[in-house]
Protein backbone atom coordinates (compact mmCIF):
# COMPACT_ATOMS: atom_id res chain seq x y z
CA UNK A 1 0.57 -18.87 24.22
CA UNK A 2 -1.10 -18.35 27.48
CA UNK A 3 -4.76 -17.47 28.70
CA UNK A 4 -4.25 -14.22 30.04
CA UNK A 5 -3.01 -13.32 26.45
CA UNK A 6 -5.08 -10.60 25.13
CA UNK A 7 -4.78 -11.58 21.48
CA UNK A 8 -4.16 -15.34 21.94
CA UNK A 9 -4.93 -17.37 18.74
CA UNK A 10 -4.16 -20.80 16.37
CA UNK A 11 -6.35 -22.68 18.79
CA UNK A 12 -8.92 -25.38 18.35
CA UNK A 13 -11.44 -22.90 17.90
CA UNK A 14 -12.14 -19.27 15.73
CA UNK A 15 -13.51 -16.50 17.84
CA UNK A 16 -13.94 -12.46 17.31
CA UNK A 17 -12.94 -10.58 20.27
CA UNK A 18 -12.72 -6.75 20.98
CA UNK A 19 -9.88 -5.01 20.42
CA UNK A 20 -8.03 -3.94 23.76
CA UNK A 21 -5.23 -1.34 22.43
CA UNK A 22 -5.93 2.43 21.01
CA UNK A 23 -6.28 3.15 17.70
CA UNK A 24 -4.55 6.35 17.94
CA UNK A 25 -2.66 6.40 20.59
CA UNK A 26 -2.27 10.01 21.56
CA UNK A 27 -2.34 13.54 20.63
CA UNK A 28 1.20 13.98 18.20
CA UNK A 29 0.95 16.47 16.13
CA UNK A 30 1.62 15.04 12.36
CA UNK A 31 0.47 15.59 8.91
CA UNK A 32 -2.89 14.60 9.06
CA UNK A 33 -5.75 16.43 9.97
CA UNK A 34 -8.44 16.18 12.22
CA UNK A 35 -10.62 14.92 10.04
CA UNK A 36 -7.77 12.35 8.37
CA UNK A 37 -7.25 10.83 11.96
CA UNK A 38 -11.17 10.60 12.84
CA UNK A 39 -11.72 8.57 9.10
CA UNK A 40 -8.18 6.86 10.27
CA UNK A 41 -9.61 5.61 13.74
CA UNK A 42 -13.36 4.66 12.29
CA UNK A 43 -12.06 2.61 9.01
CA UNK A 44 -8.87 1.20 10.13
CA UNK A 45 -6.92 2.95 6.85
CA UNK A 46 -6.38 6.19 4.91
CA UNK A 47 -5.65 6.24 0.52
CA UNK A 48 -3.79 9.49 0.36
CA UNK A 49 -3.77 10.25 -3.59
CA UNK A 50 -0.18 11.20 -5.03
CA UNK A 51 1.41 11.97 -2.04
CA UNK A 52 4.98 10.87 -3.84
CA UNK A 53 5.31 13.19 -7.21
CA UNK A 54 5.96 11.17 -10.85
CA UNK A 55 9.98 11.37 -11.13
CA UNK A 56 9.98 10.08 -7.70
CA UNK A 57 7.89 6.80 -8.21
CA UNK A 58 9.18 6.46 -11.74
CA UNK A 59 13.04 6.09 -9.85
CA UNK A 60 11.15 3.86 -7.61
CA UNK A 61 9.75 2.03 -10.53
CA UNK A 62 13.10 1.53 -12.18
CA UNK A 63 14.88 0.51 -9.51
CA UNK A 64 12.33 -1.96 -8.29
CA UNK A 65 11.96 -3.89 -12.16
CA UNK A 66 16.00 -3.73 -12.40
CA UNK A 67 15.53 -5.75 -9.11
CA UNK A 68 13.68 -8.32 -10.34
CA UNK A 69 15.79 -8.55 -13.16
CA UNK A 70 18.63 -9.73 -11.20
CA UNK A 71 19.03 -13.57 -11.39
CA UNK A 72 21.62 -13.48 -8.44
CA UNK A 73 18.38 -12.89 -6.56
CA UNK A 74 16.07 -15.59 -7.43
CA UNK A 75 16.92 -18.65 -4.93
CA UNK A 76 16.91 -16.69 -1.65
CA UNK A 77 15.18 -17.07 1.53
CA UNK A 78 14.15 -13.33 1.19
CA UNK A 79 13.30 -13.19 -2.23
CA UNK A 80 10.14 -14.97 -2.54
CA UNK A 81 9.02 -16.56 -6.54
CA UNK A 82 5.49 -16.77 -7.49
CA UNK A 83 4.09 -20.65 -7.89
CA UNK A 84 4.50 -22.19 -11.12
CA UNK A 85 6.10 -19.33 -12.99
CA UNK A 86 8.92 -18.64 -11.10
CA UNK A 87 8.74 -15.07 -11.43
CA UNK A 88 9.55 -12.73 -8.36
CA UNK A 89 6.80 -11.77 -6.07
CA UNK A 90 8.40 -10.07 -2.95
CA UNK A 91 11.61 -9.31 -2.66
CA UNK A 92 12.15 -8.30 1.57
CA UNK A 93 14.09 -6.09 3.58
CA UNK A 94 14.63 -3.66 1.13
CA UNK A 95 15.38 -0.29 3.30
CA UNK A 96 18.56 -2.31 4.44
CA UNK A 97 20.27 -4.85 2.02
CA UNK A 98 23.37 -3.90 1.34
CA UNK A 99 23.57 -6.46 -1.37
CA UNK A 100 20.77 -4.49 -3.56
CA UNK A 101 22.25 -0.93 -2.45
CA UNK A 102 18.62 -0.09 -0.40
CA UNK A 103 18.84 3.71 0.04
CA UNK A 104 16.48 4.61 -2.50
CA UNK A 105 14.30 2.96 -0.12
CA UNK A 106 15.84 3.49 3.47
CA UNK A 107 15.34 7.17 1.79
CA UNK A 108 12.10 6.69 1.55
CA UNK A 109 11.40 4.97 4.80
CA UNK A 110 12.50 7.84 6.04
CA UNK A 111 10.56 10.38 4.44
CA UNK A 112 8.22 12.45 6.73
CA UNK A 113 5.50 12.44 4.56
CA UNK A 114 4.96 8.44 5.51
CA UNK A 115 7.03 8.50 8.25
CA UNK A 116 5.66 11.38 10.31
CA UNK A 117 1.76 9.45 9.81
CA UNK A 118 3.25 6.94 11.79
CA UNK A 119 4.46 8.90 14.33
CA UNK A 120 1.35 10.71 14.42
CA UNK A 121 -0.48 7.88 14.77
CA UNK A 122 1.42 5.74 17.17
CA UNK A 123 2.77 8.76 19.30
CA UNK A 124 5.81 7.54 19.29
CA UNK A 125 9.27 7.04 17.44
CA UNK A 126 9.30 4.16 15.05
CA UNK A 127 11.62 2.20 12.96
CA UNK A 128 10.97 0.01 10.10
CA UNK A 129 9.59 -3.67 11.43
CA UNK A 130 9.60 -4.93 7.79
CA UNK A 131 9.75 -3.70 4.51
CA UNK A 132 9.49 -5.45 0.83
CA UNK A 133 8.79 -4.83 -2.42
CA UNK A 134 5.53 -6.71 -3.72
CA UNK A 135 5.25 -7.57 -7.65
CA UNK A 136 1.89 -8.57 -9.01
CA UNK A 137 2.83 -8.70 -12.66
CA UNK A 138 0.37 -8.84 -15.47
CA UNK A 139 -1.79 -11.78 -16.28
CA UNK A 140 0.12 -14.21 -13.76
CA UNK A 141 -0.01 -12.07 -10.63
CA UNK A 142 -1.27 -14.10 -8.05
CA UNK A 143 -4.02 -13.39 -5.31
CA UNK A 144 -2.87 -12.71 -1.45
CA UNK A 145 -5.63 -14.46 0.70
CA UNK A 146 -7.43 -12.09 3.61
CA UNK A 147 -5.63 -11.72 6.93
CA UNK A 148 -5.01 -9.40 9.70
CA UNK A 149 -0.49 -9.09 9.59
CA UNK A 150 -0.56 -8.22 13.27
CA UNK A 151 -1.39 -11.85 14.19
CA UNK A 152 0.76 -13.16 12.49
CA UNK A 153 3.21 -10.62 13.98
CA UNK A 154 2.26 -11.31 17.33
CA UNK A 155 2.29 -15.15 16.96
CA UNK A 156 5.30 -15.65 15.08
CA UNK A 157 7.22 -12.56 15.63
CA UNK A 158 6.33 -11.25 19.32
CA UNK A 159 4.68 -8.04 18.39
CA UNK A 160 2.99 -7.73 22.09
CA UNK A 161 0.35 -4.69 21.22
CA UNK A 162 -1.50 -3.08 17.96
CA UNK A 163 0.71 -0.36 17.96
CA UNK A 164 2.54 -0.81 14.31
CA UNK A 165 0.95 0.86 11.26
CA UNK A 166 1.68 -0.08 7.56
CA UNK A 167 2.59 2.08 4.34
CA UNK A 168 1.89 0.86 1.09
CA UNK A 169 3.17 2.95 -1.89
CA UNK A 170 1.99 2.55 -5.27
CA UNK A 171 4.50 2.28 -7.82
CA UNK A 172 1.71 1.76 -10.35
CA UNK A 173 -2.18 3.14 -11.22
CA UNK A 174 -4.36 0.31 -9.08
CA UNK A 175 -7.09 -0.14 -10.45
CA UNK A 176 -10.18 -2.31 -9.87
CA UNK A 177 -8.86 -4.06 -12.68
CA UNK A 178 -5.26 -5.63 -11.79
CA UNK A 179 -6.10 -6.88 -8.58
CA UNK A 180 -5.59 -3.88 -6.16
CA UNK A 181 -5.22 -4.28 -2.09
CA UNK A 182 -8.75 -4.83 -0.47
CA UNK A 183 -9.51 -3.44 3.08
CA UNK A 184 -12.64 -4.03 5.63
CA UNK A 185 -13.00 -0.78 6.89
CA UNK A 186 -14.05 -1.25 10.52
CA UNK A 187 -12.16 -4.82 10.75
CA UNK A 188 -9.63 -3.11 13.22
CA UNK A 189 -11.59 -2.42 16.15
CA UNK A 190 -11.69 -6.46 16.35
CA UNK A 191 -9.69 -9.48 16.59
CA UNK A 192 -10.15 -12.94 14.54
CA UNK A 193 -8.72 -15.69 16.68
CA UNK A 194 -7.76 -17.87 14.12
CA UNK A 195 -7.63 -21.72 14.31
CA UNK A 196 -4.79 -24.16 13.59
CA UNK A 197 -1.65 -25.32 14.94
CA UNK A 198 1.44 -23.67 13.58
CA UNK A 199 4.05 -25.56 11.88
CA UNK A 200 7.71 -25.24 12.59
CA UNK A 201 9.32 -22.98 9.92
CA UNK A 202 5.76 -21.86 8.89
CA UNK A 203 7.10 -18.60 7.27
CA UNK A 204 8.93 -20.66 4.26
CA UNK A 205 5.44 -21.47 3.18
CA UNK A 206 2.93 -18.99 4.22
CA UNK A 207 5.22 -16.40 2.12
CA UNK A 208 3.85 -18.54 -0.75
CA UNK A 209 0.34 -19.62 0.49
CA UNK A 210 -0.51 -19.29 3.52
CA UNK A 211 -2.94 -21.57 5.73
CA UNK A 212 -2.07 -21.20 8.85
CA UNK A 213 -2.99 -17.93 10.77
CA UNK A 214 -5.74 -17.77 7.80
CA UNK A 215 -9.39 -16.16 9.61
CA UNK A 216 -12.39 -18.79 9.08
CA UNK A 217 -14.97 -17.75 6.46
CA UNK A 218 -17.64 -17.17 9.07
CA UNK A 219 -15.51 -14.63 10.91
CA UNK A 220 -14.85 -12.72 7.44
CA UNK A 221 -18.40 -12.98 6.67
CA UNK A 222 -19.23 -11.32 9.69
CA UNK A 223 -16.98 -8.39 9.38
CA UNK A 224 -17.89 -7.69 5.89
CA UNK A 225 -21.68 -7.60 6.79
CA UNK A 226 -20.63 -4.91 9.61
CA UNK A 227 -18.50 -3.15 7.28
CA UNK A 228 -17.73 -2.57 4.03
CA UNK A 229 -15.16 -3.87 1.30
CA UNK A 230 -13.12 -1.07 -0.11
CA UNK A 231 -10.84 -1.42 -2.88
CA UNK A 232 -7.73 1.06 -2.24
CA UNK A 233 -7.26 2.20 -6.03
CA UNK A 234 -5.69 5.11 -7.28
CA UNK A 235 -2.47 6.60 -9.45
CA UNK A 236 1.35 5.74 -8.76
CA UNK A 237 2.11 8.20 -5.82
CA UNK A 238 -0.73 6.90 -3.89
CA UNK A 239 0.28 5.76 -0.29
CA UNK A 240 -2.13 3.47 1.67
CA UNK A 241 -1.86 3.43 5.63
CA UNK A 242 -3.48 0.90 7.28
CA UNK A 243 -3.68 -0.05 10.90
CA UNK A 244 -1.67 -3.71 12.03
CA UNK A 245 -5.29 -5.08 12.48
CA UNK A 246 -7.13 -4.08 9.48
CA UNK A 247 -8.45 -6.98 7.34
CA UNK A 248 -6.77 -6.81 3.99
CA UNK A 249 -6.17 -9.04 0.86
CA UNK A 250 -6.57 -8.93 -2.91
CA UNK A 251 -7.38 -10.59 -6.18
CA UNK A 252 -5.27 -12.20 -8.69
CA UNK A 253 -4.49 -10.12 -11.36
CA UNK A 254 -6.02 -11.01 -15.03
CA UNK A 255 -5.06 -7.82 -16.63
CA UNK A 256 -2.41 -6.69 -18.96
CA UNK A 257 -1.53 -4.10 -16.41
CA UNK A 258 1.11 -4.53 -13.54
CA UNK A 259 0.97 -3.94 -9.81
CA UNK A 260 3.65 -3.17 -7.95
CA UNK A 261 3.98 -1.28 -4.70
CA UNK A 262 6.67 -0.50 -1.79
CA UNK A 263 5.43 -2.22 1.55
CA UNK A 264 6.68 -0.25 4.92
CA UNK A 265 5.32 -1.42 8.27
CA UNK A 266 6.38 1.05 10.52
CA UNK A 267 6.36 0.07 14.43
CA UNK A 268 6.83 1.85 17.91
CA UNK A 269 9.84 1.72 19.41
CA UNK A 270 8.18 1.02 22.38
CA UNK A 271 6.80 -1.97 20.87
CA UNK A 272 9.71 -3.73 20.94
CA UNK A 273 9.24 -7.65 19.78
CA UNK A 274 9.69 -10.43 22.25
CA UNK A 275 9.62 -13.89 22.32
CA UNK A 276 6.81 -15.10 19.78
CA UNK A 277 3.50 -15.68 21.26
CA UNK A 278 3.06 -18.94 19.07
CA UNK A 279 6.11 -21.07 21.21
CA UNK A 280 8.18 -21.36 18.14
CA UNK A 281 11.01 -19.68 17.34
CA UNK A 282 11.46 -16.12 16.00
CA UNK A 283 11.02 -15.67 12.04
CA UNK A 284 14.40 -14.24 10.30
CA UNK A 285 15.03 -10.53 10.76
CA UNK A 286 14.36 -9.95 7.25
CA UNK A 287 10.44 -10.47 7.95
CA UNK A 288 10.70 -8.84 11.31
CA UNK A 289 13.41 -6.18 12.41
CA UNK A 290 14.47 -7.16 16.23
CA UNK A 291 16.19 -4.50 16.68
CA UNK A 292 14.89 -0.69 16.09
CA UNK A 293 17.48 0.77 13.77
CA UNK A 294 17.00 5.21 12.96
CA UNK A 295 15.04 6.44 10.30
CA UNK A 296 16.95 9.39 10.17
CA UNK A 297 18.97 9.32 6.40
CA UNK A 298 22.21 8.04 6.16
């Protein structure tokens, strides 16, 4: 971590700086419409109703629960178990694992109707940086705390600039109810310099919990009272983009009724990761691709 690093952070000290990269980054011509790309580039995300049709997420569905039905999974450094229960909250790399048979889901990474947003939005080929499957079950689903995933992709992965853009499909109605993913539109156009010194091998337990790379309460506080909390809720078939910056979390879920989505964070190819900005070593591939591999289907 140096000075001259635009989007330097885990210091002594929080701070809330500009943004210095686009938001759009050019003029490709994509799926989305003017007016999609202007409400893109003011809130930071876009909830695009049943863009994937009901026999689609149902396979989805299916093969996602006969996932985490799979014992030979549970014990892995990519499949990650919720506290106290035990039961499987994310399982990782998904479009790729050859031990789970991913194309169902490479497929889908490769779809035009998510992948073509990103290129629209980045101006630019991309490739998958990570992908998982996220499992917030009924009644025990736990909360994921607020937090901006391209700092931790620049500090423990070496993502150098805000140019990586995030899909998340709903394999299940989100409600307000079940504890649906929370966005603060606006939160984009700045950057929470967060405070803390990272540990070594930080990922094993900020998959879990995490505390380090976590924004200070002040700094959400702030960009709350200059935006606006939006709850991203809609049928299975919904697909949420969000910008690497955006502010995002959610709740625990207390109700009967499950929440499961796809996660695809979809990065420029001219993007490329380097050496993390944090000093430590890289994070395993399976959070954060080093390589850009085609989207075109096998």
């Amino acid at each position: 971590m140096t000075a001259s690093d635009p989007y330097r952070s885990r210091g002594h000290e929080w701070e809330i700086i500009e943004r210095s990269d686009p938001i759009c980054w050019g003029q490709r011509p994509g799926p989305l419409s003017p007016e999609q790309l202007e409400s893109f580039r003011a809130r930071g995300f876009l909830v695009w109703p049943e863009l994937l049709g009901a026999s689609e997420v149902d396979a989805l569905r299916k093969r996602a629960a006969q996932l985490r039905e799979r014992p030979d999974l549970r014990g892995r450094d990519d499949v990650i178990s919720e506290p106290g229960s035990g039961a499987i909250r994310s399982i990782f790399r998904v479009h790729r694992d050859q031990t789970i048979d991913g194309e169902m889901f490479a497929q889908l990474a490769a779809d035009p109707r998510l992948a073509d947003v990103a290129r629209q939005i980045l101006a630019s080929e991309v490739y998958v940086h990570q992908s998982r499957i996220n499992f917030k079950p009924g009644f025990e689903g736990r909360e994921f705390y607020w937090h901006s995933d391209f700092e931790t992709w620049h500090m423990e992965d070496g993502m150098g600039q805000m140019r990586a853009l995030s899909a998340s499909v709903l394999l299940t109605d989100n409600s307000s109810i079940n504890g649906p993913l929370m966005l603060i539109a606006g939160s984009h156009r700045r950057y929470v310099r967060c405070a803390g010194e990272t540990p070594a091998n930080h990922y094993k337990q900020s998959l879990v919990a995490q505390r380090y790379g976590v924004p200070d309460q002040q700094a959400l506080t702030r960009l709350a009272e200059d935006g606006e909390i939006v709850e991203a809720t809609g049928p299975a078939g919904t697909v949420v983009f969000f910008d690497c910056n955006t502010m995002h979390g959610s709740t625990g879920n207390l109700s009967p009724f499950p929440r499961h989505n796809v996660f695809l964070v979809y990065n420029s190819v001219e993007n490329r990761l380097g050496a993390p900005y944090g000093g430590l070593p890289p994070r395993p591939e399976f959070l954060a691709e080093r390589e850009p591999v085609s989207l075109a289907p096998r």
